[in-house]
PDB file of N, CA and C in Angstrom:
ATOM      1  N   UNK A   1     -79.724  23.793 -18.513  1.00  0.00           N
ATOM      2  CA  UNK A   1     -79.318  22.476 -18.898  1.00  0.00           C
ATOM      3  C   UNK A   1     -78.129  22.023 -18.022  1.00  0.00           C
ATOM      4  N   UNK A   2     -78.317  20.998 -17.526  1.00  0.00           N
ATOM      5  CA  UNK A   2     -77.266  19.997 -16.825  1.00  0.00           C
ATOM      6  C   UNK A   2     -76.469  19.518 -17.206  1.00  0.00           C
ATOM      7  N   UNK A   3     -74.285  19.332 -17.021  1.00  0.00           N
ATOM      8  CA  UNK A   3     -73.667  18.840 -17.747  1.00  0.00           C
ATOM      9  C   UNK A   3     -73.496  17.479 -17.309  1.00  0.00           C
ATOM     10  N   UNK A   4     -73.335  16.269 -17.195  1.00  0.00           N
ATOM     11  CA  UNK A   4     -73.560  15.127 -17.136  1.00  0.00           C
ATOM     12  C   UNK A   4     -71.552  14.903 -16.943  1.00  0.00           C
ATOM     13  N   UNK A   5     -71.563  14.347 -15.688  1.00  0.00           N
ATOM     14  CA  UNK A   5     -70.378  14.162 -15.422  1.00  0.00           C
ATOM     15  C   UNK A   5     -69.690  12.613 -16.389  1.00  0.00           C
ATOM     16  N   UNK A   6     -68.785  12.544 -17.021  1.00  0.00           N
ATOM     17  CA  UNK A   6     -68.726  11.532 -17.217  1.00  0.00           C
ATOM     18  C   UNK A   6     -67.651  10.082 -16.460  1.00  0.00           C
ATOM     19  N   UNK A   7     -67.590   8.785 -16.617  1.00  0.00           N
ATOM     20  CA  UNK A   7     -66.905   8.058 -15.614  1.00  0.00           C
ATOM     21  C   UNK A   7     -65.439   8.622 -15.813  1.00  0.00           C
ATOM     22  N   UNK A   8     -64.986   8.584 -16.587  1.00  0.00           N
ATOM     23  CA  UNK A   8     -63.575   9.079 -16.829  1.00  0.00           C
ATOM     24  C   UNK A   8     -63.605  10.256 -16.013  1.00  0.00           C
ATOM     25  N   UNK A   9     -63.738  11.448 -15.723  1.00  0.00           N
ATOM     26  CA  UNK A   9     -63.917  12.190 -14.716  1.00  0.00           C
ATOM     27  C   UNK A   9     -63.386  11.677 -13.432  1.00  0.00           C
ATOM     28  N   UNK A  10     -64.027  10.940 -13.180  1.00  0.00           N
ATOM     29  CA  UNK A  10     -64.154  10.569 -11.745  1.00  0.00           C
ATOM     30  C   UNK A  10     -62.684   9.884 -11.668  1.00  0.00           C
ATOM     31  N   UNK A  11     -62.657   8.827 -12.719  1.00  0.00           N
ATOM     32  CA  UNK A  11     -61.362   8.052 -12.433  1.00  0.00           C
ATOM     33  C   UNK A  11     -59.985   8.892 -12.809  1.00  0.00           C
ATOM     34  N   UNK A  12     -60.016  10.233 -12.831  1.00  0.00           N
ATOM     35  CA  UNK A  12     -58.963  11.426 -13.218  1.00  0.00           C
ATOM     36  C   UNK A  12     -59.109  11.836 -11.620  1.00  0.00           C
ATOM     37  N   UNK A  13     -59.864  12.289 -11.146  1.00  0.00           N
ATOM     38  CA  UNK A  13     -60.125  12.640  -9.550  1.00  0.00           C
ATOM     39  C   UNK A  13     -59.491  11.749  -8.886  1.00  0.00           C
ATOM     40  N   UNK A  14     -59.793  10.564  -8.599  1.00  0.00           N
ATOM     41  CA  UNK A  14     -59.433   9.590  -7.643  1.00  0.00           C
ATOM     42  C   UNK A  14     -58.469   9.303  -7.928  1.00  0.00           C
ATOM     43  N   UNK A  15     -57.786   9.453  -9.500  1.00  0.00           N
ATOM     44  CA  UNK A  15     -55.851   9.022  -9.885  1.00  0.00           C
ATOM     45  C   UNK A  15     -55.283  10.499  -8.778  1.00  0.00           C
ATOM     46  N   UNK A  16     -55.870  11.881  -9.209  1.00  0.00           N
ATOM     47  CA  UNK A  16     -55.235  12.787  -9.042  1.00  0.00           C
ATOM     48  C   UNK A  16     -54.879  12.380  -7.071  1.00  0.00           C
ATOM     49  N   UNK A  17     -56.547  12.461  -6.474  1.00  0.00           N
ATOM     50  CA  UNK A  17     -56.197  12.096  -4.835  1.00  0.00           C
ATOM     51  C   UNK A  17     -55.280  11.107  -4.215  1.00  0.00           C
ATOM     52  N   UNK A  18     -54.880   9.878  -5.306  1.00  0.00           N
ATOM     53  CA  UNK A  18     -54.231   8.906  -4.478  1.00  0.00           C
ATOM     54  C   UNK A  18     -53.068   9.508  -4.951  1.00  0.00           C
ATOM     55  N   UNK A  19     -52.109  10.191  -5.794  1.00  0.00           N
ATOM     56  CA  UNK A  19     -51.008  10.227  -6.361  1.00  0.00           C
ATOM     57  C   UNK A  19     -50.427  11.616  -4.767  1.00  0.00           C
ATOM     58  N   UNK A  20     -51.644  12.864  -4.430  1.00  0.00           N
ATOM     59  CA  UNK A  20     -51.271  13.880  -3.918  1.00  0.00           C
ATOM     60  C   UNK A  20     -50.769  13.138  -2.131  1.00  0.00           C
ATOM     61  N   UNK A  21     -52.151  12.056  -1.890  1.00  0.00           N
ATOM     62  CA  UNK A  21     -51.779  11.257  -1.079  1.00  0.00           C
ATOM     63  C   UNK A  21     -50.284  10.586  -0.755  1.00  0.00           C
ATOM     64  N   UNK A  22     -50.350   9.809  -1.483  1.00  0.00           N
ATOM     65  CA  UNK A  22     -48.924   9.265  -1.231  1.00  0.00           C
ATOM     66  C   UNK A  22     -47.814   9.811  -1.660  1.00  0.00           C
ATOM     67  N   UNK A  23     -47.818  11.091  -2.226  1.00  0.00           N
ATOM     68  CA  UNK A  23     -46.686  12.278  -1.970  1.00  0.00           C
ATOM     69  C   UNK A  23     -46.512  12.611  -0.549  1.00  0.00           C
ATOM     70  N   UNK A  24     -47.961  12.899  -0.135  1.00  0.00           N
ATOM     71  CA  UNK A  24     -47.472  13.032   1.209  1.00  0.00           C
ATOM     72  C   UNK A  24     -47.351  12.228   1.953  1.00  0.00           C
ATOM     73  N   UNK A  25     -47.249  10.972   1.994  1.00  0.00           N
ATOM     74  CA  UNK A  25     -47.191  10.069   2.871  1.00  0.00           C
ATOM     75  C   UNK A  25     -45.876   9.635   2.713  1.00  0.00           C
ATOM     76  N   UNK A  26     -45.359  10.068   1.075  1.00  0.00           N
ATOM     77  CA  UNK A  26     -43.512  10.044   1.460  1.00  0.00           C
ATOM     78  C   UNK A  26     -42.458  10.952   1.688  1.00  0.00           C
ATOM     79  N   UNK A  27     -43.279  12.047   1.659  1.00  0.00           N
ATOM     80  CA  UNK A  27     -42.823  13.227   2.653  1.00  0.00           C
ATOM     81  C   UNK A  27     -42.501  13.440   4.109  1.00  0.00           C
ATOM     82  N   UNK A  28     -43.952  12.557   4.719  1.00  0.00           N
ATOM     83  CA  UNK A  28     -43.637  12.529   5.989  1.00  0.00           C
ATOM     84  C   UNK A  28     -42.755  11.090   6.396  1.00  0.00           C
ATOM     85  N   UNK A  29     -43.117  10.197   5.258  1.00  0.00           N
ATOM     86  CA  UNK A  29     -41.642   9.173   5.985  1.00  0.00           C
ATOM     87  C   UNK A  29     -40.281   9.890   5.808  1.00  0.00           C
ATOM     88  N   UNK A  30     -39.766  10.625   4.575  1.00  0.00           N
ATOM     89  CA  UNK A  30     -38.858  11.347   4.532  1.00  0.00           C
ATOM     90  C   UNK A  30     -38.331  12.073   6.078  1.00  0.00           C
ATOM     91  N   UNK A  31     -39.502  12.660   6.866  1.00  0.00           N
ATOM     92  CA  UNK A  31     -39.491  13.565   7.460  1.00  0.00           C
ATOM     93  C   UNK A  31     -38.844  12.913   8.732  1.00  0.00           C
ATOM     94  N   UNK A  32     -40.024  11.507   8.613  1.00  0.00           N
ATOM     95  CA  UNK A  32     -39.601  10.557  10.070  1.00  0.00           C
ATOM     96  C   UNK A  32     -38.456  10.049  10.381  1.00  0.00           C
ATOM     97  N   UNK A  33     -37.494   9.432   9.098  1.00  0.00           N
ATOM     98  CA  UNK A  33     -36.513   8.808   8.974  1.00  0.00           C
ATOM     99  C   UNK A  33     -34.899  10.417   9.435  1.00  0.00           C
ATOM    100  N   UNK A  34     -35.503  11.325   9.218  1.00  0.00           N
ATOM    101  CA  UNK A  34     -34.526  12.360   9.388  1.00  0.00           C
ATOM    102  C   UNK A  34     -34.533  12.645  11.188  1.00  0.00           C
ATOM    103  N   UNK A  35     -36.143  12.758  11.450  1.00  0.00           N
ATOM    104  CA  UNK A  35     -36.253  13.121  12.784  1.00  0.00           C
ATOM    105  C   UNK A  35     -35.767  11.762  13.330  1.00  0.00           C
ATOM    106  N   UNK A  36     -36.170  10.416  13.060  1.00  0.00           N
ATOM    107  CA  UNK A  36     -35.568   9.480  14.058  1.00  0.00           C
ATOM    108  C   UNK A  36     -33.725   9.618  13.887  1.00  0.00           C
ATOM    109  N   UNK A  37     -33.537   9.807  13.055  1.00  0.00           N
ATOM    110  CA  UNK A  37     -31.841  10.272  12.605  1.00  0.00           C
ATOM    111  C   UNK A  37     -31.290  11.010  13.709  1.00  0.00           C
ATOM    112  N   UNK A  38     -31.745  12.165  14.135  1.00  0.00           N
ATOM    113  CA  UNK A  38     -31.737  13.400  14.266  1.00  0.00           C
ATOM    114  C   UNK A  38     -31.489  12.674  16.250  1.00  0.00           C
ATOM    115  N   UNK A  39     -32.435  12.026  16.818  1.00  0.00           N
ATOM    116  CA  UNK A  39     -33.213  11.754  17.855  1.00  0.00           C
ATOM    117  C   UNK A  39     -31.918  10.771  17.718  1.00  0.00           C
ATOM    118  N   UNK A  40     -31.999   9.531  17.611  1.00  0.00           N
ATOM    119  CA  UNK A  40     -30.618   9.009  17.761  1.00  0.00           C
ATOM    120  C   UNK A  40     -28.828   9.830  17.971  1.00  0.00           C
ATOM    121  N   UNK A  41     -28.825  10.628  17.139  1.00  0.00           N
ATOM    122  CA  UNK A  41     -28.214  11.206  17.432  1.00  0.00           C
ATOM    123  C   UNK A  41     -27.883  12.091  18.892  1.00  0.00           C
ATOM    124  N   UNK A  42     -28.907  12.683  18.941  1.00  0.00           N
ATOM    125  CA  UNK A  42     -28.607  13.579  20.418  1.00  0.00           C
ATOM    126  C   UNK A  42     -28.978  12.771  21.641  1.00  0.00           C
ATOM    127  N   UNK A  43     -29.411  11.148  21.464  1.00  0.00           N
ATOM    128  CA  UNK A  43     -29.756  10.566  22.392  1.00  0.00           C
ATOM    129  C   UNK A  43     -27.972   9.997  22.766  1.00  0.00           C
ATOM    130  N   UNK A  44     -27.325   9.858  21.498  1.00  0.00           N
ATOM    131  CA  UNK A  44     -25.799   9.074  22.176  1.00  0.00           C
ATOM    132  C   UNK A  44     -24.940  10.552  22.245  1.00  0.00           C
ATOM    133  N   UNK A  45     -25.112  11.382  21.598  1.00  0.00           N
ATOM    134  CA  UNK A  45     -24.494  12.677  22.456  1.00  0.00           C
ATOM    135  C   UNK A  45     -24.830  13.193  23.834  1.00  0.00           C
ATOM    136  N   UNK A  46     -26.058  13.153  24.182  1.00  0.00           N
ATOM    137  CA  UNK A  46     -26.659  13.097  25.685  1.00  0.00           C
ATOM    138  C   UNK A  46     -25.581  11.923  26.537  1.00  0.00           C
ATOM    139  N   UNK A  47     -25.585  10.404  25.983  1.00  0.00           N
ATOM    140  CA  UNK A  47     -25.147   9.921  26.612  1.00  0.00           C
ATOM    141  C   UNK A  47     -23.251  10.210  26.921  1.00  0.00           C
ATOM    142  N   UNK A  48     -23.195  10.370  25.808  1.00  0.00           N
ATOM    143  CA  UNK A  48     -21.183  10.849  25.797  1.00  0.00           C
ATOM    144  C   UNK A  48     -20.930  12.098  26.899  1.00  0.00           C
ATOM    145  N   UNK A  49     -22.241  12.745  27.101  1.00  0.00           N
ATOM    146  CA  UNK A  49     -22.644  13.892  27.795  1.00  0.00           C
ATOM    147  C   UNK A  49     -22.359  13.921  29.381  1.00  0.00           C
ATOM    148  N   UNK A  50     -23.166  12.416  29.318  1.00  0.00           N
ATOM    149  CA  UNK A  50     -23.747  11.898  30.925  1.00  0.00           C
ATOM    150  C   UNK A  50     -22.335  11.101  31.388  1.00  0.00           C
ATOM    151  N   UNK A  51     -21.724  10.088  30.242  1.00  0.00           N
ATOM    152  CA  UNK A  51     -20.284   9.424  30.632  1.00  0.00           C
ATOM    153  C   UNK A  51     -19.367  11.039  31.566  1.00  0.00           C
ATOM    154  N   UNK A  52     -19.283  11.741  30.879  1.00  0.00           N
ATOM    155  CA  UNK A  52     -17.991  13.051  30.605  1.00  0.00           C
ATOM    156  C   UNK A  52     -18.466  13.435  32.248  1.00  0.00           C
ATOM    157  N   UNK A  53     -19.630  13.524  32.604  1.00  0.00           N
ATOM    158  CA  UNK A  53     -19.915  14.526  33.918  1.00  0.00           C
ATOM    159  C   UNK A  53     -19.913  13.448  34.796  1.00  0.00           C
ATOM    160  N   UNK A  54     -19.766  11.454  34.716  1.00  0.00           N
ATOM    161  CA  UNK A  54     -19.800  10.846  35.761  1.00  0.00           C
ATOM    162  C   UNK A  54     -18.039  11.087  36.063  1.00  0.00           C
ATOM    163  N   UNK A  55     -17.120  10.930  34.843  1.00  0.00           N
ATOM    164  CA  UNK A  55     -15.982  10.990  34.755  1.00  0.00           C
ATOM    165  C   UNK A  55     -15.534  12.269  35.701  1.00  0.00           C
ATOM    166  N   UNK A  56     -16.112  13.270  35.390  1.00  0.00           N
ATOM    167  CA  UNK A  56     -15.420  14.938  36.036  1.00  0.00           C
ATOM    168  C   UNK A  56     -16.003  14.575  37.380  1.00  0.00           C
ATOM    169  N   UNK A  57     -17.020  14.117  38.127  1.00  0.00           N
ATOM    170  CA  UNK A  57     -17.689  13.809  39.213  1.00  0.00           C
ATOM    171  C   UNK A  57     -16.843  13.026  39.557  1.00  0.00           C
ATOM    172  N   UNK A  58     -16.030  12.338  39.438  1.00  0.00           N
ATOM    173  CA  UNK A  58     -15.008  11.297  39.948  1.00  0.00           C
ATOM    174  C   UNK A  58     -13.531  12.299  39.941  1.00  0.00           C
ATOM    175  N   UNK A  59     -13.273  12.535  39.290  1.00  0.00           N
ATOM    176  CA  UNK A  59     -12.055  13.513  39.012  1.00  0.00           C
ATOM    177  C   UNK A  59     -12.416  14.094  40.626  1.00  0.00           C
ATOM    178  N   UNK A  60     -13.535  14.950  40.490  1.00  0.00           N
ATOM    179  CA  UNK A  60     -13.384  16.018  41.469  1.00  0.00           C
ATOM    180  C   UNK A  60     -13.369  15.443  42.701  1.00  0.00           C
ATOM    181  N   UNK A  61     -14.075  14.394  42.960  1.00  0.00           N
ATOM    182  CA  UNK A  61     -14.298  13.726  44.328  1.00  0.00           C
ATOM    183  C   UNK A  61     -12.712  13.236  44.733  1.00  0.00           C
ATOM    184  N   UNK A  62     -11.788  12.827  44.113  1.00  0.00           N
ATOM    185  CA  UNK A  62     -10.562  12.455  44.201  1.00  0.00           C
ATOM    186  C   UNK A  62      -9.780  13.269  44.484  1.00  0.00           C
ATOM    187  N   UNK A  63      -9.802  14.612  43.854  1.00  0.00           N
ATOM    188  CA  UNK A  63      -9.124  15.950  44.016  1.00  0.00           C
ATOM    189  C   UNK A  63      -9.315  16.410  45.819  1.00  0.00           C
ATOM    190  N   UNK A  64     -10.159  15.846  46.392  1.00  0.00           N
ATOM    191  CA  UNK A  64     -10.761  16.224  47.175  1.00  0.00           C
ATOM    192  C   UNK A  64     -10.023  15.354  48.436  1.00  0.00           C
ATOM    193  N   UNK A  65      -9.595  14.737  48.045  1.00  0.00           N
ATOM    194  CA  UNK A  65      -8.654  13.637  49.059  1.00  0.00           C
ATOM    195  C   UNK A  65      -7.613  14.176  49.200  1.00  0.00           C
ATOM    196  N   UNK A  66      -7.128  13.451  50.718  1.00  0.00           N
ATOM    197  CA  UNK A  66      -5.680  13.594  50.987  1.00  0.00           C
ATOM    198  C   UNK A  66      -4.381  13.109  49.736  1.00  0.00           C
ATOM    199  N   UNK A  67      -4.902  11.982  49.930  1.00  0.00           N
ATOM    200  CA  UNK A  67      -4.175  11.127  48.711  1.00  0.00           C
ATOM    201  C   UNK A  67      -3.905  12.151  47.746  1.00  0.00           C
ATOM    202  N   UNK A  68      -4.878  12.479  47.260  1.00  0.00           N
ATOM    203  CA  UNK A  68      -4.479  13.833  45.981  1.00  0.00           C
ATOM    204  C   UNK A  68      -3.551  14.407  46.278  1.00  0.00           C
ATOM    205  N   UNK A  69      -3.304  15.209  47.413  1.00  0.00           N
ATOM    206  CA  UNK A  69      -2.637  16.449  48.048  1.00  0.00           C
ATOM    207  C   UNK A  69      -1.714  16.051  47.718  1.00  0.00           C
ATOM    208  N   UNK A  70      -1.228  15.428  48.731  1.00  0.00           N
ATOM    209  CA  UNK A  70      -0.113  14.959  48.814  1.00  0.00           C
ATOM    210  C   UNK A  70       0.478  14.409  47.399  1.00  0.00           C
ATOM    211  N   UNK A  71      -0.497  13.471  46.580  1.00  0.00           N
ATOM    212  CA  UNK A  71       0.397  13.327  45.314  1.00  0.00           C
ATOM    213  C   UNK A  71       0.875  14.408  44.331  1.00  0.00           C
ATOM    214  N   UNK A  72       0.451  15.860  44.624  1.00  0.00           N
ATOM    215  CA  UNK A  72       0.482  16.715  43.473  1.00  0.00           C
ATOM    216  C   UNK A  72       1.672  17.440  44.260  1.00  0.00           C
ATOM    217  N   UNK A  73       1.615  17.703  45.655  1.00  0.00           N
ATOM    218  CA  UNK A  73       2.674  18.178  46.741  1.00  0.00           C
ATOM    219  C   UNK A  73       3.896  17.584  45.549  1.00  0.00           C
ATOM    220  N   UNK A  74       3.889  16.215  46.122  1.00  0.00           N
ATOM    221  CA  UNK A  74       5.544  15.303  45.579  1.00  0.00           C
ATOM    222  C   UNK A  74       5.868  15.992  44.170  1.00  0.00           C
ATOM    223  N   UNK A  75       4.638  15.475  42.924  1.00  0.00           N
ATOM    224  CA  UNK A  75       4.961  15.297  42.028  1.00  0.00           C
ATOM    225  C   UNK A  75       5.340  16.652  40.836  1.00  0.00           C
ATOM    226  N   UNK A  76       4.888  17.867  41.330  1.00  0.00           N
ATOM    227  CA  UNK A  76       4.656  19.041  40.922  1.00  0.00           C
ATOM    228  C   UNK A  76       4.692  20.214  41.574  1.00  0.00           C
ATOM    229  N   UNK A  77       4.749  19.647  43.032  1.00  0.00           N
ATOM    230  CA  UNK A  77       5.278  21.045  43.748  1.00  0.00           C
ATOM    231  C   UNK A  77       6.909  20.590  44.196  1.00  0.00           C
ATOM    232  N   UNK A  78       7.396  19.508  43.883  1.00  0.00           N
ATOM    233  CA  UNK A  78       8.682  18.797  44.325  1.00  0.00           C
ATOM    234  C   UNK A  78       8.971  18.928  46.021  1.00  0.00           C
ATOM    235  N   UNK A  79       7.632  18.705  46.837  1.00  0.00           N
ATOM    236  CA  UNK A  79       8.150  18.905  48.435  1.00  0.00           C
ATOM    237  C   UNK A  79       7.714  17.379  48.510  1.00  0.00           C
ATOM    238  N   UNK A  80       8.385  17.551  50.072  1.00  0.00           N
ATOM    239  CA  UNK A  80       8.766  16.195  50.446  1.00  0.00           C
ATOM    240  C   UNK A  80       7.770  16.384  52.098  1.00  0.00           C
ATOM    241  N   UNK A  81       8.208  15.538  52.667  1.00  0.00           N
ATOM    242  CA  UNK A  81       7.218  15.247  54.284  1.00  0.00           C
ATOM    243  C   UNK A  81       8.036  15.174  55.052  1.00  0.00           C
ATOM    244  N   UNK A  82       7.538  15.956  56.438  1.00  0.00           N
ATOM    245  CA  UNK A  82       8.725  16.434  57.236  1.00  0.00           C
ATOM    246  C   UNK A  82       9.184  14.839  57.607  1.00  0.00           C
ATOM    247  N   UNK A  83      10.533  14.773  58.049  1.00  0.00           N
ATOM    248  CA  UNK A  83      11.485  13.265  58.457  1.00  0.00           C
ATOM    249  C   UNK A  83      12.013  12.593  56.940  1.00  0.00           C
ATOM    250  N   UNK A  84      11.626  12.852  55.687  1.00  0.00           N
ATOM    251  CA  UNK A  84      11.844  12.007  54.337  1.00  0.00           C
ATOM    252  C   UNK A  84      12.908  12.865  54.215  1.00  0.00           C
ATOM    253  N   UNK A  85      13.605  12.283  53.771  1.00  0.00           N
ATOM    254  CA  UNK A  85      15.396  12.534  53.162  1.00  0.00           C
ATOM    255  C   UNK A  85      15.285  12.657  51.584  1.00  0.00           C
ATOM    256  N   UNK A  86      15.414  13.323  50.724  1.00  0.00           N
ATOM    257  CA  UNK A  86      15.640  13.926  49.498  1.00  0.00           C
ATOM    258  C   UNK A  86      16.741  13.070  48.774  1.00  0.00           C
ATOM    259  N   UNK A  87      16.794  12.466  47.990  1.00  0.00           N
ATOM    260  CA  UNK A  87      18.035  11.764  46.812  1.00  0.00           C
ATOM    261  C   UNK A  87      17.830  12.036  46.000  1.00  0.00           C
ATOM    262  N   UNK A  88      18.915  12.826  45.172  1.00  0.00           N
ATOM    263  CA  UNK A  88      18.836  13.307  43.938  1.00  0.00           C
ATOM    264  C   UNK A  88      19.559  12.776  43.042  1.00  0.00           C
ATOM    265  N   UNK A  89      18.838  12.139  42.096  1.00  0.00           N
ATOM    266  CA  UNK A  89      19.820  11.349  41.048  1.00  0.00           C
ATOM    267  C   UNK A  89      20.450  12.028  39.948  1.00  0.00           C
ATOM    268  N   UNK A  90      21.602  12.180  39.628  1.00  0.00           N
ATOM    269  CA  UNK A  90      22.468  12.784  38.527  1.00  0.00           C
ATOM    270  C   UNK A  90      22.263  12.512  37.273  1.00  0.00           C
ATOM    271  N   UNK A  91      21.349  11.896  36.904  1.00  0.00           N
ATOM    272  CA  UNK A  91      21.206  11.732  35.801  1.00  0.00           C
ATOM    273  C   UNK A  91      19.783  12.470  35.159  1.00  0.00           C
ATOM    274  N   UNK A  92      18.815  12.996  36.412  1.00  0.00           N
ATOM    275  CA  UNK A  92      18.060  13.974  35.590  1.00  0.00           C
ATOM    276  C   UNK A  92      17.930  15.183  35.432  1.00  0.00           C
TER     277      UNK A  92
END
């Protein structure tokens, strides 16, 4: 003997599939909204990344000059250039 499905059945099935459905369909927006989070993020840290190494790329290219030399000579090694006369002020 055959059990005879009845309509209620069916409309318990199709509640149960759309409810498991759109669990997951707000799972994975959950998921998206974290990963686009996530992706923004390391896209402006990349960039703070890329600023920092144009900055040190400039640093170094400068270091690399006369101009440099000589300014770190004066300012931190306290020498002077042969013919320049030395004045020393008393008050520092």
């Amino acid at each position: 003997m055959r059990r005879r499905v009845k309509p209620r059945f069916w409309g318990f099935m199709i509640g149960i599939t759309l409810i498991v459905f759109l669990a997951s369909f707000a799972v994975m927006r959950i998921r998206y909204g974290y990963g686009a989070q996530r992706l923004a993020q390391a896209i402006s840290e990349r960039d703070a990344l890329a600023a920092e190494a144009d900055a040190l790329g400039d640093q170094l290219e400068y270091a690399q000059t006369d101009e440099y030399v000589i300014r770190v000579a004066r300012d931190e090694l306290n020498m002077i250039m042969p013919g320049e006369i030395r004045y020393v002020n008393g008050t520092r």
